[in-house]
PDB file of N, CA and C in Angstrom:
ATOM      1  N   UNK A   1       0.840  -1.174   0.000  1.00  0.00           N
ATOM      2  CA  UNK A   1       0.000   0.000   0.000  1.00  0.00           C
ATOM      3  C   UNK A   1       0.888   1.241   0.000  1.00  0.00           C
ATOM      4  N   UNK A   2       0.537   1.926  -1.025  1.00  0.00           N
ATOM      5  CA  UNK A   2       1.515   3.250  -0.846  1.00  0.00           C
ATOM      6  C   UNK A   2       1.017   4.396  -0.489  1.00  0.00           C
ATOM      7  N   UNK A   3       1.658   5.679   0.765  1.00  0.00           N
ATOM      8  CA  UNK A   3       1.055   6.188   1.131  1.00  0.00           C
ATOM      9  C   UNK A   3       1.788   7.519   1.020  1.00  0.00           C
ATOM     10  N   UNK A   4       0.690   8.717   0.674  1.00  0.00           N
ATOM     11  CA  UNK A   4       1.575  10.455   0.840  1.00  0.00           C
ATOM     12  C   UNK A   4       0.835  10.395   2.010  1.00  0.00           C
ATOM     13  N   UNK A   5       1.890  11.203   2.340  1.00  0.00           N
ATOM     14  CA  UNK A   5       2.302  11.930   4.436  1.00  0.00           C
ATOM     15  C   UNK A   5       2.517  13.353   3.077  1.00  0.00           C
ATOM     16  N   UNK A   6       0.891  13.811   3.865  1.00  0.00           N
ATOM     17  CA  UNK A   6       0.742  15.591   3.440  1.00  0.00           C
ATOM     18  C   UNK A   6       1.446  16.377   4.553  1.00  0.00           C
ATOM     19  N   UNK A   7       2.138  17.440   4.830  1.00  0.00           N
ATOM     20  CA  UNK A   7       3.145  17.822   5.596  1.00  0.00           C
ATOM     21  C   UNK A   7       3.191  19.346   5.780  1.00  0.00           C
ATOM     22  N   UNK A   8       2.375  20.222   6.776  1.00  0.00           N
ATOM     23  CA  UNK A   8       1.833  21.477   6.846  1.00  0.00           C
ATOM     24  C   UNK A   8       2.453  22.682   7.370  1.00  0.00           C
ATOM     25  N   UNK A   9       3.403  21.759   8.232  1.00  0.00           N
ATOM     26  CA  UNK A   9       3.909  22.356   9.257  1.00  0.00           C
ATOM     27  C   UNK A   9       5.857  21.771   8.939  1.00  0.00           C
ATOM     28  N   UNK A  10       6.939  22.483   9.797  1.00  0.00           N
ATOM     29  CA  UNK A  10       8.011  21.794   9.699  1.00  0.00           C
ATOM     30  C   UNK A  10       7.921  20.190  10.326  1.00  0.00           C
ATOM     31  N   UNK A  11       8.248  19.510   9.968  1.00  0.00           N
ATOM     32  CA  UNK A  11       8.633  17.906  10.290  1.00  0.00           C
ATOM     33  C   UNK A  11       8.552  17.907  12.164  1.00  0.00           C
ATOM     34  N   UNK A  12       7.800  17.012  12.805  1.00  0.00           N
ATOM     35  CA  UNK A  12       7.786  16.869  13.625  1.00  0.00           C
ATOM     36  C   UNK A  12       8.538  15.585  13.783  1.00  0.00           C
ATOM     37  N   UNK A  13       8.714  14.638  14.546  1.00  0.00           N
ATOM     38  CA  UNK A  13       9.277  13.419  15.411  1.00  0.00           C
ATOM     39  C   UNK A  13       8.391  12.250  14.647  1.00  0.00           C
ATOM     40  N   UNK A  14       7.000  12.392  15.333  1.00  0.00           N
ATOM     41  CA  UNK A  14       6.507  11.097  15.144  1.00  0.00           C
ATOM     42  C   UNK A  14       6.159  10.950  13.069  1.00  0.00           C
ATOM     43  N   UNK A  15       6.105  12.315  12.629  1.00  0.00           N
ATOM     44  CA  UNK A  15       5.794  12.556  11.392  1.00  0.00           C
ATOM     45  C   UNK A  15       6.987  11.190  10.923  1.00  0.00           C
ATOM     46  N   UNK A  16       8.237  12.017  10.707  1.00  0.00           N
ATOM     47  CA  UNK A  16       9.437  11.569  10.600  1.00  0.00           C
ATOM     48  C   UNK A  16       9.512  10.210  10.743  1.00  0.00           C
ATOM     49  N   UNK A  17       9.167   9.378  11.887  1.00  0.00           N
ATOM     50  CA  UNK A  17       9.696   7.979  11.855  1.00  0.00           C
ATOM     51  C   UNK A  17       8.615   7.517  11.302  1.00  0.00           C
ATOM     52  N   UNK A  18       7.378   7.851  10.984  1.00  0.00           N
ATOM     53  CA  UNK A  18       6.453   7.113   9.975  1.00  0.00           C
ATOM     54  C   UNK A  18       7.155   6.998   8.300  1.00  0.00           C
ATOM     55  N   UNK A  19       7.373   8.113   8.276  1.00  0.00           N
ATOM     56  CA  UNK A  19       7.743   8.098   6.831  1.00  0.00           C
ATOM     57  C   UNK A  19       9.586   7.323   6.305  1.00  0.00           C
ATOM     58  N   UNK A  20      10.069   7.078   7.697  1.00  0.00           N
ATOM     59  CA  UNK A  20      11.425   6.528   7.078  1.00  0.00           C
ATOM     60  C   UNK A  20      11.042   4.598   7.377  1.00  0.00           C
ATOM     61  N   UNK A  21       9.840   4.953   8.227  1.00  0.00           N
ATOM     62  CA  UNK A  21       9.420   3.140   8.097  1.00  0.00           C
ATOM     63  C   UNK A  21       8.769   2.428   7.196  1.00  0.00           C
ATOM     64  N   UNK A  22       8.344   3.714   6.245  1.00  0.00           N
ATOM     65  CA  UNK A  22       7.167   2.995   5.200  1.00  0.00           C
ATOM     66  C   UNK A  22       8.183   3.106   3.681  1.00  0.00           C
ATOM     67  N   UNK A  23       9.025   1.974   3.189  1.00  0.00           N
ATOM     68  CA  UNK A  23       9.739   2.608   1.413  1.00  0.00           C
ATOM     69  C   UNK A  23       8.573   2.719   0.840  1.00  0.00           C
ATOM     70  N   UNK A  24       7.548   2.709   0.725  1.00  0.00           N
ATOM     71  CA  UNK A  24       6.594   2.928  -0.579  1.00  0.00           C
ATOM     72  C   UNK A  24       5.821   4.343   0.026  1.00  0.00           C
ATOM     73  N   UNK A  25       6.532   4.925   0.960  1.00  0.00           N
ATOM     74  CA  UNK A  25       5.847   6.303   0.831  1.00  0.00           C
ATOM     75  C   UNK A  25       6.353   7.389   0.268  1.00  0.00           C
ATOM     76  N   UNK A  26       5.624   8.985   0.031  1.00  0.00           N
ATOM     77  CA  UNK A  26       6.108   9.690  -0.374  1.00  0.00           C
ATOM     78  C   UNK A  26       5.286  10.963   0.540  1.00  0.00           C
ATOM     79  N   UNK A  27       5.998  12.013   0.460  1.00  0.00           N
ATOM     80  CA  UNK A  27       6.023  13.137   0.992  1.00  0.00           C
ATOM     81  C   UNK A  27       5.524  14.223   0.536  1.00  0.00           C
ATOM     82  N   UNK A  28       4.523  14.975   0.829  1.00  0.00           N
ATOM     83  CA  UNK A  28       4.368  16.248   0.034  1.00  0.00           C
ATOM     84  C   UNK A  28       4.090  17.405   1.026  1.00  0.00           C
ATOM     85  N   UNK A  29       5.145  18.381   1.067  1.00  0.00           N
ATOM     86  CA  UNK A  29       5.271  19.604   1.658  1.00  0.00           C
ATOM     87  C   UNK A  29       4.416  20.756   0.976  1.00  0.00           C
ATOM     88  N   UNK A  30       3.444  21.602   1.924  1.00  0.00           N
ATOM     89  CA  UNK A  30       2.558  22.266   2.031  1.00  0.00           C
ATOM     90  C   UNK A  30       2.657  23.358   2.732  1.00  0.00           C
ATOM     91  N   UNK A  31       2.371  24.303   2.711  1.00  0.00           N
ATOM     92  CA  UNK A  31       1.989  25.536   3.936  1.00  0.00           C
ATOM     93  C   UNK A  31       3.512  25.891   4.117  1.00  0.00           C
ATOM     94  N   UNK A  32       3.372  25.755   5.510  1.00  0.00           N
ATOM     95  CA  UNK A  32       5.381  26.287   6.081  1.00  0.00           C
ATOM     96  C   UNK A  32       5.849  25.059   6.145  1.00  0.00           C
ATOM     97  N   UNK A  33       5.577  23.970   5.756  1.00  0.00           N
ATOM     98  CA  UNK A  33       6.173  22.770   5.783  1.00  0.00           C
ATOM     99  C   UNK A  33       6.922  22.688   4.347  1.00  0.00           C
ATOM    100  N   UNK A  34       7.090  23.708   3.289  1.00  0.00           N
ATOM    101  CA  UNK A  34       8.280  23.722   2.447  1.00  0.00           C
ATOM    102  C   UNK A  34       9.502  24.313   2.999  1.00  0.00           C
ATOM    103  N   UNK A  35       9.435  25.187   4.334  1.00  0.00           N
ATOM    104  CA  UNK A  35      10.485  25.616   5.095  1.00  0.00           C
ATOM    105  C   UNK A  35      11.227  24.487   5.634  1.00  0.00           C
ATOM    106  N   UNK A  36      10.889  22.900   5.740  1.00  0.00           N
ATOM    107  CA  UNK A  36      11.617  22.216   6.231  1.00  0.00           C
ATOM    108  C   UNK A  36      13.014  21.844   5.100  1.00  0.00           C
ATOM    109  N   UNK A  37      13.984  22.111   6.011  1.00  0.00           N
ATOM    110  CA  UNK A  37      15.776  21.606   5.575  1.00  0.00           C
ATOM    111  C   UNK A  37      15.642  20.308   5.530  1.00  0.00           C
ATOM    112  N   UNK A  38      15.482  19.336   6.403  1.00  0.00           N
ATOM    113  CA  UNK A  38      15.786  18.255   6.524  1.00  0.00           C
ATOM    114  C   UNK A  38      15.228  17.190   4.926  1.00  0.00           C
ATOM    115  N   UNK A  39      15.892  16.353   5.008  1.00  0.00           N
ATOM    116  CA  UNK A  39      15.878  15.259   3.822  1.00  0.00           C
ATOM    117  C   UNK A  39      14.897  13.816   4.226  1.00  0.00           C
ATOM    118  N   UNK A  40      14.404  13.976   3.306  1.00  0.00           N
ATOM    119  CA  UNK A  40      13.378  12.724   3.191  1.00  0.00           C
ATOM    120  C   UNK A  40      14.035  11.507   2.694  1.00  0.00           C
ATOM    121  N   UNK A  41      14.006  10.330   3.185  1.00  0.00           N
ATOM    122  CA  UNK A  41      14.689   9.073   2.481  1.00  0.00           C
ATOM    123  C   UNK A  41      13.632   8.596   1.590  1.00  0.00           C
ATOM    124  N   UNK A  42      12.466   9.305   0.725  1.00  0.00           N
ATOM    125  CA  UNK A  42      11.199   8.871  -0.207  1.00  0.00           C
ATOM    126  C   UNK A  42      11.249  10.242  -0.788  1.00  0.00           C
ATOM    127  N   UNK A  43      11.166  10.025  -1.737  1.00  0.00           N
ATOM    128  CA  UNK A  43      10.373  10.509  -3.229  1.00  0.00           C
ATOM    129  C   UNK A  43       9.153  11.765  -2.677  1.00  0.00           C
ATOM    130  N   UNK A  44      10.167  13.737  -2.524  1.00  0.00           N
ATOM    131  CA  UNK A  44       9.540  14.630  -1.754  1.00  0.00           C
ATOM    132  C   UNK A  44       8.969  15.529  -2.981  1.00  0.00           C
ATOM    133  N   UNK A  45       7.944  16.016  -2.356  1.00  0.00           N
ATOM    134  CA  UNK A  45       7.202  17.113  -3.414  1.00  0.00           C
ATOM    135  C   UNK A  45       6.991  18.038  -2.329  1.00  0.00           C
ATOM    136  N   UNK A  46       6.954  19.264  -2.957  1.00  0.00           N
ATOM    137  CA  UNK A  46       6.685  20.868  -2.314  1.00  0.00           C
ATOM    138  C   UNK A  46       5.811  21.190  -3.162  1.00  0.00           C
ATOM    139  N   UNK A  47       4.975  21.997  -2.790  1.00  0.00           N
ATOM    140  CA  UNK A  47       4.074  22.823  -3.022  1.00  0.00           C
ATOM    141  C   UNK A  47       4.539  24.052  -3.960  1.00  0.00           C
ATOM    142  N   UNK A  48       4.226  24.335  -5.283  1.00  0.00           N
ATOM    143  CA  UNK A  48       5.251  25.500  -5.888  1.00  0.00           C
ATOM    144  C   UNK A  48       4.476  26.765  -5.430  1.00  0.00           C
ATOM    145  N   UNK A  49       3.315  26.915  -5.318  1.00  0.00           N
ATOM    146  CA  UNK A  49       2.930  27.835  -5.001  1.00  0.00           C
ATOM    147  C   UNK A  49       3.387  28.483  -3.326  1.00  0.00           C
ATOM    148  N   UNK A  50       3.160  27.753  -2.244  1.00  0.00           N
ATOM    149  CA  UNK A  50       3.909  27.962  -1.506  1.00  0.00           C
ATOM    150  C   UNK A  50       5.225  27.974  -1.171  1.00  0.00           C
ATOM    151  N   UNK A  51       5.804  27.152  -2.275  1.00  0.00           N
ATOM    152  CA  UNK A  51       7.583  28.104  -2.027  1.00  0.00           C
ATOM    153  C   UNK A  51       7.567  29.083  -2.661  1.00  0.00           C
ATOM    154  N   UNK A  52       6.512  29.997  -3.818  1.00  0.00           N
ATOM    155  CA  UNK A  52       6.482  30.933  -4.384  1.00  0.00           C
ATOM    156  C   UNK A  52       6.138  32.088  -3.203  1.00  0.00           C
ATOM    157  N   UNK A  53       5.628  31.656  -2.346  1.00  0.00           N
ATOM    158  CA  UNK A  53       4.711  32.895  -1.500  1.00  0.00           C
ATOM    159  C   UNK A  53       5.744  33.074  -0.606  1.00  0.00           C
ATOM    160  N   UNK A  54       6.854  32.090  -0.135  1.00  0.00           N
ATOM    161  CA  UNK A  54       7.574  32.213   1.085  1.00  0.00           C
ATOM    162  C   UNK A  54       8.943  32.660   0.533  1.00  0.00           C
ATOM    163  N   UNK A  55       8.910  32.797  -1.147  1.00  0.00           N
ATOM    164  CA  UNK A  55      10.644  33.494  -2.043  1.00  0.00           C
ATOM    165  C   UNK A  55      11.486  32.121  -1.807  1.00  0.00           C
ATOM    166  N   UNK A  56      11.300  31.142  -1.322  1.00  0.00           N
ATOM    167  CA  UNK A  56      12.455  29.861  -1.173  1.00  0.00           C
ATOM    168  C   UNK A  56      12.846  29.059  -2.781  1.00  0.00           C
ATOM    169  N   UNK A  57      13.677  28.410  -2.917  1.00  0.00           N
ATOM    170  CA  UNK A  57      13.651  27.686  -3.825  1.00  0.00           C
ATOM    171  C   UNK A  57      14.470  26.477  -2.480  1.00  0.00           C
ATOM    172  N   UNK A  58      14.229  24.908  -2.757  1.00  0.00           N
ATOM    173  CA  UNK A  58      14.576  24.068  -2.007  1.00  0.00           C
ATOM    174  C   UNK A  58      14.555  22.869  -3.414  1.00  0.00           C
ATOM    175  N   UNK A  59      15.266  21.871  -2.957  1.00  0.00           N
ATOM    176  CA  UNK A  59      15.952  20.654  -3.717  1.00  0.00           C
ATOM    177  C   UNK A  59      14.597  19.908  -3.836  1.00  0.00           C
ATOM    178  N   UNK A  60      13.222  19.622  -3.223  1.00  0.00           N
ATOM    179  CA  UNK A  60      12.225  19.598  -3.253  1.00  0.00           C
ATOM    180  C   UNK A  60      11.852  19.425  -4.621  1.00  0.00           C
ATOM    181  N   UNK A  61      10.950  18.505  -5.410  1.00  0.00           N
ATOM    182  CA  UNK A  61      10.316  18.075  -6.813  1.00  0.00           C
ATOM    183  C   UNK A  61       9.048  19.249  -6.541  1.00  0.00           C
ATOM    184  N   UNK A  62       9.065  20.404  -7.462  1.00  0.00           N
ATOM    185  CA  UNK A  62       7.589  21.428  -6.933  1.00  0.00           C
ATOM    186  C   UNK A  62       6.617  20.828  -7.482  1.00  0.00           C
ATOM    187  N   UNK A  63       5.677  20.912  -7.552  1.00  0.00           N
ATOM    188  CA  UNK A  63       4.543  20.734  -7.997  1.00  0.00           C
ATOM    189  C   UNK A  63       3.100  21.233  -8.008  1.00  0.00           C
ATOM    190  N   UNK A  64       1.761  21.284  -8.669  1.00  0.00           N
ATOM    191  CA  UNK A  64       1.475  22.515  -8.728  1.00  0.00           C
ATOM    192  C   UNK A  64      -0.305  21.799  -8.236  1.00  0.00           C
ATOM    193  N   UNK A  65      -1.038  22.678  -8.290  1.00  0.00           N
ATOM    194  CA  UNK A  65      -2.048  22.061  -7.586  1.00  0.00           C
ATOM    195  C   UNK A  65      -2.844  21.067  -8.901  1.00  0.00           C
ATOM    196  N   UNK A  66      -2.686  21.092 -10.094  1.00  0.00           N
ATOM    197  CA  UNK A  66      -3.207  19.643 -10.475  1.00  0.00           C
ATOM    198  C   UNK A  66      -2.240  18.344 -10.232  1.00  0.00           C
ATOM    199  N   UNK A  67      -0.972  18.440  -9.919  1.00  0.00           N
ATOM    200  CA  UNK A  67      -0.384  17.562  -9.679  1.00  0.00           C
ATOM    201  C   UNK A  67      -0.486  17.127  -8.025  1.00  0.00           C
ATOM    202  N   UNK A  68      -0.414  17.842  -7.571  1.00  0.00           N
ATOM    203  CA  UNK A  68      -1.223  17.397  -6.031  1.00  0.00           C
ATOM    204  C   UNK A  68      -2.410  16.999  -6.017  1.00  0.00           C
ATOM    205  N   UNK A  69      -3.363  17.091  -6.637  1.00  0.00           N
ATOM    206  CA  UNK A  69      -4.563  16.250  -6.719  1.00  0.00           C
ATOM    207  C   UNK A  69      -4.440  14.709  -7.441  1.00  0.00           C
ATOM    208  N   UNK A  70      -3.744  14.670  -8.739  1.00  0.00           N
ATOM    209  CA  UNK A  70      -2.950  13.582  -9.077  1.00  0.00           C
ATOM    210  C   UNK A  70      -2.393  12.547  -8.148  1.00  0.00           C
ATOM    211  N   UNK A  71      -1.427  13.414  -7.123  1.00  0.00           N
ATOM    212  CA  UNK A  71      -0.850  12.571  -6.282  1.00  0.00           C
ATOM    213  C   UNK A  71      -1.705  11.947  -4.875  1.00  0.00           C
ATOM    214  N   UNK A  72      -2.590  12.588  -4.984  1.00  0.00           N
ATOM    215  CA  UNK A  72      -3.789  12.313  -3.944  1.00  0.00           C
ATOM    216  C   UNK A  72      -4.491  10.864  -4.314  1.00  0.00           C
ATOM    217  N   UNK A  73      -4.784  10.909  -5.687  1.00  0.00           N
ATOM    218  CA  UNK A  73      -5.888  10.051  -6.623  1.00  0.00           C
ATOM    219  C   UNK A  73      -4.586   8.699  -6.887  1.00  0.00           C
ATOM    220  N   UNK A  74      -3.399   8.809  -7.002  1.00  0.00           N
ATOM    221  CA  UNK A  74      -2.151   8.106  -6.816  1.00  0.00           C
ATOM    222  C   UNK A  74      -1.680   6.967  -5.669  1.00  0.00           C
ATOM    223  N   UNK A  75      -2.183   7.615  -4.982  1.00  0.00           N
ATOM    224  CA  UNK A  75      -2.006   6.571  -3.518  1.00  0.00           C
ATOM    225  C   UNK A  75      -2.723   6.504  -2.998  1.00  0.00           C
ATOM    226  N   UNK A  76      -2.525   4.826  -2.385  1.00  0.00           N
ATOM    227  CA  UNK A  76      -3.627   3.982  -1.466  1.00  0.00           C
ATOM    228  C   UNK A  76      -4.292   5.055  -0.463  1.00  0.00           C
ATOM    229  N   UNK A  77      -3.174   5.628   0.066  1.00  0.00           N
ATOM    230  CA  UNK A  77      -3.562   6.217   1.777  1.00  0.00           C
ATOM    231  C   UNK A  77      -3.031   7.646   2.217  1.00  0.00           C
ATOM    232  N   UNK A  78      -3.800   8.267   2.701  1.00  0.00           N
ATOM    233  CA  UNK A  78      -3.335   9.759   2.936  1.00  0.00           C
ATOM    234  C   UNK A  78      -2.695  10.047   4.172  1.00  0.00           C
ATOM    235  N   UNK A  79      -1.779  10.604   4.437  1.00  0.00           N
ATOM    236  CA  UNK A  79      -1.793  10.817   6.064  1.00  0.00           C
ATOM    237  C   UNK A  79      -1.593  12.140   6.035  1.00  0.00           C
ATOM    238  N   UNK A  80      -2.463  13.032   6.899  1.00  0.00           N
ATOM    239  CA  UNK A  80      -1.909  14.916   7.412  1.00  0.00           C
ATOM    240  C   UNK A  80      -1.508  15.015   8.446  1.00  0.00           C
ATOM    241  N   UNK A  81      -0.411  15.759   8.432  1.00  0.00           N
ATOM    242  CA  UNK A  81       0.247  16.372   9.838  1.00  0.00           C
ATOM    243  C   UNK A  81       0.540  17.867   9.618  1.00  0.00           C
TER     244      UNK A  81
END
């Protein structure tokens, strides 16, 4: 089952060890959660519009809101934090 961990906020703890226990997950950064530095060991997407609003550019795959709905309709299981 493959699952996106939607991600709103910077990376918390328990966020984090879900997503380095699951290989078939993937990540998608949202809101101030494109402000997170840290590295994902899965396949990460950012929000382009919100790294547009916050001036960042990050190593992050952007993506735009039909591709976030894509990636929604993409995987088994959602998780928000």
């Amino acid at each position: 089952m493959k699952t996106l961990h939607i991600l709103r906020k910077t990376i918390d703890p328990l966020a984090f060890e879900a997503i380095q226990s699951d290989p078939r997950a993937a990540v998608l950064l949202i809101q101030d959660a494109v402000l997170t530095k840290g590295v994902f060991p899965v396949e990460t997407y950012a929000c382009r519009e919100d790294l547009n609003a916050r001036g960042i550019e990050r190593a992050f795959r952007p993506v735009d809101y039909n591709d976030i709905a894509r990636l929604i309709i993409e995987y088994d299981r959602l998780i928000t934090c």
